[in-house]
PDB file of N, CA and C in Angstrom:
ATOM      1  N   UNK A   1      85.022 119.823  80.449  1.00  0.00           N
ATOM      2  CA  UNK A   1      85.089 119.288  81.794  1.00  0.00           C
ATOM      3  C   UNK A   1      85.487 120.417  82.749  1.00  0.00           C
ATOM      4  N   UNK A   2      84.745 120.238  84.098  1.00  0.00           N
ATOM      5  CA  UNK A   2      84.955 121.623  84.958  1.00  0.00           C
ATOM      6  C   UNK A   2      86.514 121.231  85.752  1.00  0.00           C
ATOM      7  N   UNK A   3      87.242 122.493  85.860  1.00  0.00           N
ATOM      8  CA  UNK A   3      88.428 122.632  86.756  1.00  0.00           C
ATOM      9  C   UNK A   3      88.377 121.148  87.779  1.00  0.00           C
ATOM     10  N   UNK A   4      87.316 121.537  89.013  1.00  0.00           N
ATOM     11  CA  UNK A   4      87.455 120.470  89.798  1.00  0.00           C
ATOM     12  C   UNK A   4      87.147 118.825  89.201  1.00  0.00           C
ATOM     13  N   UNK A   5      86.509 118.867  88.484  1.00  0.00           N
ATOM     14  CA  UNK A   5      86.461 117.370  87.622  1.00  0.00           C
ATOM     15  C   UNK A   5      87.551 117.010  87.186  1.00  0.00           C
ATOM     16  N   UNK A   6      88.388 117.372  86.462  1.00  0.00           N
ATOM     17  CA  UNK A   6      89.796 117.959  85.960  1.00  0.00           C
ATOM     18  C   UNK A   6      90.708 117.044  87.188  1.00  0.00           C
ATOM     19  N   UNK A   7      90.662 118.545  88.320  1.00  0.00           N
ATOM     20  CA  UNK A   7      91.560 117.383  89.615  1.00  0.00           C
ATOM     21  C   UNK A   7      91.207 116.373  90.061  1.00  0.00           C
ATOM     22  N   UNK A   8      89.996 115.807  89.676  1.00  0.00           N
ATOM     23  CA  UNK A   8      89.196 114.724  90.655  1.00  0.00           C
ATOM     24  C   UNK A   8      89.806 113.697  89.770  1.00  0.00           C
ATOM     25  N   UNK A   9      90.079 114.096  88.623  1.00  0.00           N
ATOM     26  CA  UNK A   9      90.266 112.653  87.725  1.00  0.00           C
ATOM     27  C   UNK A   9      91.950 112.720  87.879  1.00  0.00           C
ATOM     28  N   UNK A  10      92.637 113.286  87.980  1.00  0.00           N
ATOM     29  CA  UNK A  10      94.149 113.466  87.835  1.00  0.00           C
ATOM     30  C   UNK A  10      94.283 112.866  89.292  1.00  0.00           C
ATOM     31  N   UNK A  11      93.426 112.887  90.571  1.00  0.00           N
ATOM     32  CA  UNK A  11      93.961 111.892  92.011  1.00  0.00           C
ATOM     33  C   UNK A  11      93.485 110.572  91.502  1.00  0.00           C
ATOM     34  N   UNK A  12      92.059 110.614  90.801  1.00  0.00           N
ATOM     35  CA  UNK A  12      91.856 109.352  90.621  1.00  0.00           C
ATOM     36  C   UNK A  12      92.707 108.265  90.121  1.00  0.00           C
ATOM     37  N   UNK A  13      93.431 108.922  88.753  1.00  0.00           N
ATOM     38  CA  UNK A  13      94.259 108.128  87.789  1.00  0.00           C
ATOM     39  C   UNK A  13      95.878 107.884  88.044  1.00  0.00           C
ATOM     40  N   UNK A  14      96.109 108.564  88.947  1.00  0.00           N
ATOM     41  CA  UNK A  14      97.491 108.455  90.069  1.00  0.00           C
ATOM     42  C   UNK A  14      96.927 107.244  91.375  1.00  0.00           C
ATOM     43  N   UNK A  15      95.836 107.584  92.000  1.00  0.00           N
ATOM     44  CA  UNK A  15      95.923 106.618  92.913  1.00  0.00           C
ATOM     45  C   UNK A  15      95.290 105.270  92.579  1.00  0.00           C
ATOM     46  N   UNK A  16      94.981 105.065  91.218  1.00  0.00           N
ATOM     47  CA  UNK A  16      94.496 103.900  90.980  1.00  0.00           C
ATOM     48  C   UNK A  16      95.278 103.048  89.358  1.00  0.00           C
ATOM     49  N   UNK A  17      96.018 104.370  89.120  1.00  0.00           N
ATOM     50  CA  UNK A  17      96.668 104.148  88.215  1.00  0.00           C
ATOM     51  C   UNK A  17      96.132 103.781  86.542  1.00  0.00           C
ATOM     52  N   UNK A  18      95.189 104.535  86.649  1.00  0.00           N
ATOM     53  CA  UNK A  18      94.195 104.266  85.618  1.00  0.00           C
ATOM     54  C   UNK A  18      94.186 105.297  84.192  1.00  0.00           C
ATOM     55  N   UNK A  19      94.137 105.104  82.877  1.00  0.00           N
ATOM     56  CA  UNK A  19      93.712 105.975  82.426  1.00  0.00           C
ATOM     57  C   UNK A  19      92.685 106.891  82.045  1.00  0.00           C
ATOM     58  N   UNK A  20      92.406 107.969  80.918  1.00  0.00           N
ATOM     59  CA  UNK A  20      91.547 108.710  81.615  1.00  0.00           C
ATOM     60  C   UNK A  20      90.086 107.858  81.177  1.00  0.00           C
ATOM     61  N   UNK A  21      89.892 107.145  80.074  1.00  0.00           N
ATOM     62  CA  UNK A  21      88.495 106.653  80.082  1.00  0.00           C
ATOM     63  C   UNK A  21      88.330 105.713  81.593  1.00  0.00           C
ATOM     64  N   UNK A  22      89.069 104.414  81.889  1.00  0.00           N
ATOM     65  CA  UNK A  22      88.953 103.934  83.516  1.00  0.00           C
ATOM     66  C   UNK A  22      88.797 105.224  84.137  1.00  0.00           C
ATOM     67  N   UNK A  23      89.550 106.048  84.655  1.00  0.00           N
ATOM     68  CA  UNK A  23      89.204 107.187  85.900  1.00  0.00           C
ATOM     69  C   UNK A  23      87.784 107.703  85.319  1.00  0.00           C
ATOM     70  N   UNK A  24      87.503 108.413  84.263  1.00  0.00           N
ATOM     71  CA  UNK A  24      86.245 109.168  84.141  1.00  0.00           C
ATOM     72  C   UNK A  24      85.205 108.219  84.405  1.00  0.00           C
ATOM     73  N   UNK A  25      85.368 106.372  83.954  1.00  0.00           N
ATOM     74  CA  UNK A  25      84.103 105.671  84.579  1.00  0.00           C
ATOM     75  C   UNK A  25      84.564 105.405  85.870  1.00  0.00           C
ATOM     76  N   UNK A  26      85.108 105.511  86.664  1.00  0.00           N
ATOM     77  CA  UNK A  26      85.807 105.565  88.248  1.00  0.00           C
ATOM     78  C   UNK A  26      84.936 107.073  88.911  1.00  0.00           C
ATOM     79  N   UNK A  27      84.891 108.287  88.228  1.00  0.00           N
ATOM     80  CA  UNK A  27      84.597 109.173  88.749  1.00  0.00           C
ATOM     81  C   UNK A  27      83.017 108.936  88.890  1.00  0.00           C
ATOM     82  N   UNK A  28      82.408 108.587  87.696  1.00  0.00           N
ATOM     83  CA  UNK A  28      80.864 108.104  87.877  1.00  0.00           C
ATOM     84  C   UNK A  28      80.353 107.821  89.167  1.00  0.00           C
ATOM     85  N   UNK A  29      81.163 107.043  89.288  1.00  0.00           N
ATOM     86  CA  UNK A  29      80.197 105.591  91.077  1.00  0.00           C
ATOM     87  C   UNK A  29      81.147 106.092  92.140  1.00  0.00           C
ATOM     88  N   UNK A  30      82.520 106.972  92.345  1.00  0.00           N
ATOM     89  CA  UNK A  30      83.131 107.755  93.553  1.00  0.00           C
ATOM     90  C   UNK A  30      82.423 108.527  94.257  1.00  0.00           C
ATOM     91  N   UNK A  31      81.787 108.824  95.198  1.00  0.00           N
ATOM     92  CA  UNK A  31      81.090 109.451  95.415  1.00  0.00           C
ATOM     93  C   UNK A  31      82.095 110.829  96.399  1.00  0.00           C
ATOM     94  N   UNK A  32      81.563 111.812  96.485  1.00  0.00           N
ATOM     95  CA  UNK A  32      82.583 112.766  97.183  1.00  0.00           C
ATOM     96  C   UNK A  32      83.548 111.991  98.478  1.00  0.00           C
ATOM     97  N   UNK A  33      82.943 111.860  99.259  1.00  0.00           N
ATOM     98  CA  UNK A  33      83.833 111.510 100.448  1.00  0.00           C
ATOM     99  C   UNK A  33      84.306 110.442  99.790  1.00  0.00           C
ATOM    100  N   UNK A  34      84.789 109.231  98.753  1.00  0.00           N
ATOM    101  CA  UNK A  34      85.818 108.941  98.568  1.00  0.00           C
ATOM    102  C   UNK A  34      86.685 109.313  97.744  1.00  0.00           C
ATOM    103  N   UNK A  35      86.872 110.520  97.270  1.00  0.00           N
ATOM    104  CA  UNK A  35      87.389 111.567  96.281  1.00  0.00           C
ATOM    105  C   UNK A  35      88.061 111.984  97.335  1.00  0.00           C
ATOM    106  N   UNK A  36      87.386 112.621  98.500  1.00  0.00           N
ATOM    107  CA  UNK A  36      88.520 112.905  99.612  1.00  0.00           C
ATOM    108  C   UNK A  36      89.419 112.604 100.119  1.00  0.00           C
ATOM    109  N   UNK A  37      88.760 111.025 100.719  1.00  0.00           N
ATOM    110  CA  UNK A  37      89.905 110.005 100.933  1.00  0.00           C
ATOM    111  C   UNK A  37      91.141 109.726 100.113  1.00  0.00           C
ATOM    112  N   UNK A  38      90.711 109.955  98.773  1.00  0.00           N
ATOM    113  CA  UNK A  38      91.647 109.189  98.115  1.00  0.00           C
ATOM    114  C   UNK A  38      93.039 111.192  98.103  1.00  0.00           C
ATOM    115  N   UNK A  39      92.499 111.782  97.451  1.00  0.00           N
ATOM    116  CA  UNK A  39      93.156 113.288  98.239  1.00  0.00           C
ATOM    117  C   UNK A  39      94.056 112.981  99.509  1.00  0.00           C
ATOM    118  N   UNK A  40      93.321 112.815 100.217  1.00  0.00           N
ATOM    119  CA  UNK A  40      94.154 113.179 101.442  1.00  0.00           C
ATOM    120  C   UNK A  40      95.203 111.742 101.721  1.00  0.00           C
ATOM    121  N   UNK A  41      94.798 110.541 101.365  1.00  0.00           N
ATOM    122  CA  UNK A  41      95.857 109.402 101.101  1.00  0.00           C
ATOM    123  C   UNK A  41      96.826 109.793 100.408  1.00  0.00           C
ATOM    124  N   UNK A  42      96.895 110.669  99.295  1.00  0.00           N
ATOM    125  CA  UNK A  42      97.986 111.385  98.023  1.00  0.00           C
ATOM    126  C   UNK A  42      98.289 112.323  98.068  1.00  0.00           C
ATOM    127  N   UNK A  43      98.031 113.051  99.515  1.00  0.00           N
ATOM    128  CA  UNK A  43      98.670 114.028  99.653  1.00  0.00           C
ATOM    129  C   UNK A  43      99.630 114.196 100.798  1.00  0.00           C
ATOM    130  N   UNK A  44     101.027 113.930 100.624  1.00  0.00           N
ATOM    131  CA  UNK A  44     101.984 113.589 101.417  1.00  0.00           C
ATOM    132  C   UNK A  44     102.640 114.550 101.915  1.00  0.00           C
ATOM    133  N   UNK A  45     102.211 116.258 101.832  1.00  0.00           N
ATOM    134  CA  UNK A  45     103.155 117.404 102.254  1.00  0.00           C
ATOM    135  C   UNK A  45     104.351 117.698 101.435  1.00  0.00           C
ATOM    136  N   UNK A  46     105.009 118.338 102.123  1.00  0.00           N
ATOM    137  CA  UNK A  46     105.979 119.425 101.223  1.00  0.00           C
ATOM    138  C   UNK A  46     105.847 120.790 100.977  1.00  0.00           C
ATOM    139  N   UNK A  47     107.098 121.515 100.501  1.00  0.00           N
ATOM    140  CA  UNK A  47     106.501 122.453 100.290  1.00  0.00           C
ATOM    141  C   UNK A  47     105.612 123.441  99.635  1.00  0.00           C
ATOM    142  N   UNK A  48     105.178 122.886  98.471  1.00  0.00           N
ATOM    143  CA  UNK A  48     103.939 122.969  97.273  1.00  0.00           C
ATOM    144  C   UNK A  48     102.723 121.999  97.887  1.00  0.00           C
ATOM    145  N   UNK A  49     102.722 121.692  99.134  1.00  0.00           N
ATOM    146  CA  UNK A  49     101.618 120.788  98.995  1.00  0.00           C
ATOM    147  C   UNK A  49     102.132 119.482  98.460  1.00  0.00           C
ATOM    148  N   UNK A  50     102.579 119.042  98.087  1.00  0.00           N
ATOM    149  CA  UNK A  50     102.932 117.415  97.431  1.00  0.00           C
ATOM    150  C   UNK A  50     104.234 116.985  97.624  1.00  0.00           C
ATOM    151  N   UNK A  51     104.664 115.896  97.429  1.00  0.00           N
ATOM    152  CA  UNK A  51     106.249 115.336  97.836  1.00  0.00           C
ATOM    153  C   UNK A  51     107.137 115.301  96.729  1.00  0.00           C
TER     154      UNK A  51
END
């Protein structure tokens, strides 16, 4: 699995709370711009980037 697939499934399975077989069939039908959305909903700042 590539790097960014990798992070796409680690926001997926945090913001939907899913594990990784649910997130990897979650990543299937996500299409980019809601991969974003869901990113930028889970990403709350700080100083690393995250809370």
């Amino acid at each position: 699995m590539k790097a960014k697939k990798l992070e796409n499934l680690e926001y997926v399975k945090e913001y939907y709370g899913y594990n990784n077989e649910k997130a990897k069939s979650a990543l299937d039908i996500l299409n980019d711009e809601q991969i974003s959305a869901i990113k930028i909903k889970l990403n709350k700042g700080g100083r690393d980037g995250r809370s």
